[in-house]
Protein backbone atom coordinates (compact mmCIF):
# COMPACT_ATOMS: atom_id res chain seq x y z
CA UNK A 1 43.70 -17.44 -2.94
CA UNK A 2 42.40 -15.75 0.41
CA UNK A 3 44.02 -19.18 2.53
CA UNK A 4 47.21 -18.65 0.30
CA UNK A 5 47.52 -14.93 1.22
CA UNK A 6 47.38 -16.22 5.17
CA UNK A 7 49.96 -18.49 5.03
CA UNK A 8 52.27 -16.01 3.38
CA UNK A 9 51.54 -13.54 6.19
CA UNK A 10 51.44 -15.94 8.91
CA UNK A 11 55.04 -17.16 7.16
CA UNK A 12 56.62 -12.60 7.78
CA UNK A 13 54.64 -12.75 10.87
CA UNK A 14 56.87 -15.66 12.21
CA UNK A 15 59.81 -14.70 10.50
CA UNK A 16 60.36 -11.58 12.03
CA UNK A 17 59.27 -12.81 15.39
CA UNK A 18 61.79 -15.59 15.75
CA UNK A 19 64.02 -12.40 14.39
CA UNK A 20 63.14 -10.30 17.17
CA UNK A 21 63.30 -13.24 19.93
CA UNK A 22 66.76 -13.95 18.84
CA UNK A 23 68.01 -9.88 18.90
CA UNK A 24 66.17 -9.61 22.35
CA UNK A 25 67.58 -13.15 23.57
CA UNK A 26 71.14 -11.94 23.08
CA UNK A 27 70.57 -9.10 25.29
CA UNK A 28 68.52 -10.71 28.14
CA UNK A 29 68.50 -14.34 29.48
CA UNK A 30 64.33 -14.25 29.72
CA UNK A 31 61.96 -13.08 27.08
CA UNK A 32 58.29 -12.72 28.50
CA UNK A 33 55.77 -13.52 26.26
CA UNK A 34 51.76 -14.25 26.59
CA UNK A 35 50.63 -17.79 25.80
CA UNK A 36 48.20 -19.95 25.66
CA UNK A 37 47.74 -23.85 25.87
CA UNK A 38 45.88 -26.11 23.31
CA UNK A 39 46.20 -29.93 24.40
CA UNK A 40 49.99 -30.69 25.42
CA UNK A 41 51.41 -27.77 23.55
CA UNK A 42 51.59 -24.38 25.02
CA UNK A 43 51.95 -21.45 22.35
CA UNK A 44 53.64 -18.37 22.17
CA UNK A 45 50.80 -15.34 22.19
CA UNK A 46 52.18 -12.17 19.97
CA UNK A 47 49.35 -9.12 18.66
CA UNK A 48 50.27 -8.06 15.50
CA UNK A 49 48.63 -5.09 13.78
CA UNK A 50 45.85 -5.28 11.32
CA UNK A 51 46.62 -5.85 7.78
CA UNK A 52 44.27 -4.75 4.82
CA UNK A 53 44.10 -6.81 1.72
CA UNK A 54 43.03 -4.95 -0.90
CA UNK A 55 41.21 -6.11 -4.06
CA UNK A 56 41.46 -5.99 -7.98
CA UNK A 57 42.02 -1.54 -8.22
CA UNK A 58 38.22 -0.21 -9.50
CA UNK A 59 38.76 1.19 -12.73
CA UNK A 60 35.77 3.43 -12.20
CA UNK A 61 38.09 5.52 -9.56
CA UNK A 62 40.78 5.37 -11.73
CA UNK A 63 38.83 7.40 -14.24
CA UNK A 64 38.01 9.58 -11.64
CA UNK A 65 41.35 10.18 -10.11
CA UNK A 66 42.51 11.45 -13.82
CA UNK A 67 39.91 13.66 -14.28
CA UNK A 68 40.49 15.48 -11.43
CA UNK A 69 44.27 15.66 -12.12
CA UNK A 70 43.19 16.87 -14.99
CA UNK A 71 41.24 19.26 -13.93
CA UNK A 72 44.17 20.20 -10.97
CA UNK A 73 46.15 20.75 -13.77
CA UNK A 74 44.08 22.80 -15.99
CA UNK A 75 42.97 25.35 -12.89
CA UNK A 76 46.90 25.55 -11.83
CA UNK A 77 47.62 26.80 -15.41
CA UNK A 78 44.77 29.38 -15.88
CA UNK A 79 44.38 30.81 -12.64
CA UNK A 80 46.86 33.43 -12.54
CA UNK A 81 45.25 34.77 -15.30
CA UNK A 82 41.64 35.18 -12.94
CA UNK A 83 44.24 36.90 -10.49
CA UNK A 84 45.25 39.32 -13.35
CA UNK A 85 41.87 39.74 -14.91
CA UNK A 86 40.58 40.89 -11.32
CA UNK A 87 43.78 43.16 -10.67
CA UNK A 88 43.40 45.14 -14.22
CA UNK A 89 39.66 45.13 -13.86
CA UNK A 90 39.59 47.13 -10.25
CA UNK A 91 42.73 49.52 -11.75
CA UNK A 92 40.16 50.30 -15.48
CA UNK A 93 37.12 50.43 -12.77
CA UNK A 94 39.10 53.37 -10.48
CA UNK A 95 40.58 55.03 -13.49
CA UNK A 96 37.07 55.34 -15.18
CA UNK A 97 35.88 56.70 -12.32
CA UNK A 98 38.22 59.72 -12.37
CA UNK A 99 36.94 60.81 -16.26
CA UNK A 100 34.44 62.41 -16.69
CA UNK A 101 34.49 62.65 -20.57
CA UNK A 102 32.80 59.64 -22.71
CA UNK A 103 35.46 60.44 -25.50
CA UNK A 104 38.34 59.74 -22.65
CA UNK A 105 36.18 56.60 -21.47
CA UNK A 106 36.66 55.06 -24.70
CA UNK A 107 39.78 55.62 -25.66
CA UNK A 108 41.32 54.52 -22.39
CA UNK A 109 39.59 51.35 -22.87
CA UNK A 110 40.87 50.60 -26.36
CA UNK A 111 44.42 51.31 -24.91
CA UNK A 112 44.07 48.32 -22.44
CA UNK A 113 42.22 46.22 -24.66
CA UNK A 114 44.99 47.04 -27.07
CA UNK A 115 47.76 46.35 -24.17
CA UNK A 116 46.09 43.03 -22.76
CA UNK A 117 45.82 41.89 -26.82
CA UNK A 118 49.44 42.22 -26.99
CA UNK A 119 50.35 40.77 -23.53
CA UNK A 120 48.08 37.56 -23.40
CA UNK A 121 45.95 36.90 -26.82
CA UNK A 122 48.46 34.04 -27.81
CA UNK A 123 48.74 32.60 -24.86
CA UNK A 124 44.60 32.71 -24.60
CA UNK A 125 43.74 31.34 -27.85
CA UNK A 126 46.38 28.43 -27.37
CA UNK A 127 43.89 27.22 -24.25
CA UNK A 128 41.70 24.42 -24.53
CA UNK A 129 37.97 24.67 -24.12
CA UNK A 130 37.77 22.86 -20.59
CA UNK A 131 40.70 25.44 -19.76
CA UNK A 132 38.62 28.38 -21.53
CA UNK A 133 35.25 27.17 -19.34
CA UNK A 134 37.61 26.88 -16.32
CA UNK A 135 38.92 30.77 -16.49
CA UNK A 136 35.56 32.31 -17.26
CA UNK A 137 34.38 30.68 -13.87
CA UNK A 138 37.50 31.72 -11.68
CA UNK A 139 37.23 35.00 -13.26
CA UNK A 140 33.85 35.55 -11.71
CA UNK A 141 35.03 34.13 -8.09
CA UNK A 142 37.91 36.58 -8.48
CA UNK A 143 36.09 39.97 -9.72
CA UNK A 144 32.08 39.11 -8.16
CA UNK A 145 30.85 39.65 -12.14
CA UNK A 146 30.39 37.31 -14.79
CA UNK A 147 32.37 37.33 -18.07
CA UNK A 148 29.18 38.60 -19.75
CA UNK A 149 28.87 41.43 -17.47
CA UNK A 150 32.41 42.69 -17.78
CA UNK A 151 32.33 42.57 -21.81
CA UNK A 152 29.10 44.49 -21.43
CA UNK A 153 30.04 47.13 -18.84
CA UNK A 154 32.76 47.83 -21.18
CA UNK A 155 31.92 46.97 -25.00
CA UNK A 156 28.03 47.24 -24.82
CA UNK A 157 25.43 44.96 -25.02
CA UNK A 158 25.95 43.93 -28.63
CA UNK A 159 29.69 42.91 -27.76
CA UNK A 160 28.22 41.01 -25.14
CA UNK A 161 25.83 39.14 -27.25
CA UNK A 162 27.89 38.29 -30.14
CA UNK A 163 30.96 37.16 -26.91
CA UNK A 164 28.21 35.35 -25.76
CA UNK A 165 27.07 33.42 -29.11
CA UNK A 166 30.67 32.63 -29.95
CA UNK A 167 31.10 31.36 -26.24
CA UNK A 168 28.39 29.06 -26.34
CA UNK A 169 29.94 27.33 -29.92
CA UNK A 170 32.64 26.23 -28.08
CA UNK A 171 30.65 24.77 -24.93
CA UNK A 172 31.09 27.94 -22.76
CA UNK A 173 29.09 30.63 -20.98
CA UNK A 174 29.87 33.71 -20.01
CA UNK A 175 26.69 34.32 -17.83
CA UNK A 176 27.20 31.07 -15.74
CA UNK A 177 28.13 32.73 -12.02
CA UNK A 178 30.98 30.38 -10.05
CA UNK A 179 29.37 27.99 -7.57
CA UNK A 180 32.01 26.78 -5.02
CA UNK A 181 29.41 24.97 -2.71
CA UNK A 182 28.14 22.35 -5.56
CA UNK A 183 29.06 22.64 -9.34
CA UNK A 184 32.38 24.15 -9.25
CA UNK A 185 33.20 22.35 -5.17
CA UNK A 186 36.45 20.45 -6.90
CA UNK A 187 38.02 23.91 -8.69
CA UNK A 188 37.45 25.64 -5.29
CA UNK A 189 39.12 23.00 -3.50
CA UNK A 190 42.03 23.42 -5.96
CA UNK A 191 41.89 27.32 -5.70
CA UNK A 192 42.48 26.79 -2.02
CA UNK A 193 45.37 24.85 -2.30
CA UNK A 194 46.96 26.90 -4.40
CA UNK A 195 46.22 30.49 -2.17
CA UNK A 196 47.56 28.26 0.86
CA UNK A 197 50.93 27.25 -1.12
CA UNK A 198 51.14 31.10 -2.19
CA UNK A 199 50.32 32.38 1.57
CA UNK A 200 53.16 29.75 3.16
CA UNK A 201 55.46 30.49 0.26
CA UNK A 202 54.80 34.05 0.90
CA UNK A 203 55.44 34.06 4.55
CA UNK A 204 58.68 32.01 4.54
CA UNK A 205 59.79 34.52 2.27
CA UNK A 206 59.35 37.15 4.34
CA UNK A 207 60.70 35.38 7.27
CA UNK A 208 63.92 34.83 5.24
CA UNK A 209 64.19 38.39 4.85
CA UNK A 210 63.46 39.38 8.38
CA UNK A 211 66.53 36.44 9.09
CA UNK A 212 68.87 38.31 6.46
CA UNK A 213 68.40 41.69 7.51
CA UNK A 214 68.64 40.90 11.43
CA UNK A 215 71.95 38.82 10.11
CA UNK A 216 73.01 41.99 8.25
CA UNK A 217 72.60 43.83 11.16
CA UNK A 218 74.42 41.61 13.58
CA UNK A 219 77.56 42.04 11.11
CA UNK A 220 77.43 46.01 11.05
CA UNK A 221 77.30 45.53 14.68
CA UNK A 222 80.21 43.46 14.86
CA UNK A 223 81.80 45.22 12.26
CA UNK A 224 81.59 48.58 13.97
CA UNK A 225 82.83 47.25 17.35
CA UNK A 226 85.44 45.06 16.20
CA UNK A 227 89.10 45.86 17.85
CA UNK A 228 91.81 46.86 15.14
C-alpha cells in the first residue's frame, strides 16, 4: 500500500513538473534545472515539499473532539446567564447595603427572587444536568462565591442545605469552587474565546460609530458650506 501511495505521488509530482517546464519553456528558450547523473542517463533534480500521509483517523480522538464540542456548546449556551447572575448579584449586594431594616431585607429579596422566577425559571429547568453543573461553576468564576454561598447569604442555611441535597441528586454541587488551572482548564479556555469575540465585536462596533458620526459630521460640514 505504502509503494502504491509513492508511485501515485511520484505520478502529480511529474505531472505538474513537465506542466510547469512546458508554461516556462514557452516563455524562455533555457530552463535551468539541477541534475544529477546515474550511469549514461543524467536526471532532472526538482525539491518538492514534504508530504504527510496520514493513517486510519483514531477513534479515541474522535470521541474526544465531540466531547469538547459538546462541552463548547453547552458553556456558549449557559454563560450569559453567569454574566447575569454576577450583574444582579452585585446590584441585590449594594441595595442591601443601603437598608437597614431586616423586614425591608426580606422583602426586597422575595421581589427579585420573584422577578428572576418569572424571567428565567423555564428557561433553567429546560437545561440539562452537564449544562446545570456547567453554570454553577461559571457562576462562581463570575461572582468569587459558590452557588452554596449565595443561596445561603440570602435564604439561610437550611435553604442552602436542602439546594444542596437536591443538587447533589442530579450529579451537581453547589460548594465545588471553579478551577480554571486543572479541572475546569477546557470551560476556561472556552470562556476566553467567547470574552475575546465579545471584546472584538465590541470594539468594531464602536469603531463603526466613531466612522458614522465623523461621516455625519463631514455632511453637516458640507451641507452648511455648500454654494446655493
Amino acid at each position: 500500500m505504502g509503494h502504491k501511495k509513492t508511485i501515485i505521488l511520484s505520478l502529480f509530482a511529474l505531472l505538474s513538473l513537465s506542466q510547469q517546464v512546458s508554461a516556462q519553456h514557452a516563455a524562455n528558450d533555457t530552463i535551468m534545472l539541477g541534475a544529477f547523473v546515474q550511469g549514461a542517463d543524467t536526471f532532472a533534480m526538482v525539491f518538492l515539499p514534504d508530504v504527510d500521509i496520514i493513517g486510519q483517523f483514531d477513534p479515541k480522538f474522535a470521541k474526544k473532539r465531540d466531547a469538547y464540542n459538546r462541552l463548547r456548546y453547552n458553556v456558549y449556551k449557559v454563560y450569559p446567564y453567569a454574566i447575569i447572575a454576577a450583574e444582579v448579584l452585585k446590584n441585590v449586594d449594594d441595595s442591601l447595603d443601603k437598608m437597614d431594616s431586616r423586614h425591608d431585607r426580606k422583602a426586597y429579596l422575595k421581589s427579585v427572587e420573584k422577578e428572576l422566577n418569572r424571567r428565567f425559571k423555564g428557561e433553567l429547568v429546560d437545561m440539562s444536568i452537564e449544562q446545570g453543573q456547567i453554570l454553577v461553576k461559571l457562576i462562581d468564576r463570575q461572582t468569587g462565591k459558590s452557588c452554596y454561598h449565595i443561596i445561603r447569604e440570602m435564604k439561610g442555611g437550611f435553604n442552602a442545605l436542602l439546594a444542596q441535597s437536591l443538587a447533589l441528586l442530579f450529579s451537581n454541587n453547589l460548594k465545588r469552587e471553579y478551577d480554571p488551572y486543572d479541572r475546569d482548564k477546557d470551560i476556561e479556555t472556552i470562556v476566553q474565546e467567547i470574552e475575546a469575540y465579545n471584546y472584538h465585536r465590541y470594539q468594531y462596533q464602536q469603531q463603526q460609530k466613531q466612522r458614522a458620526a465623523v461621516q455625519q459630521q463631514v455632511q453637516q460640514y458640507k451641507a452648511a458650506h455648500s454654494v446655493n
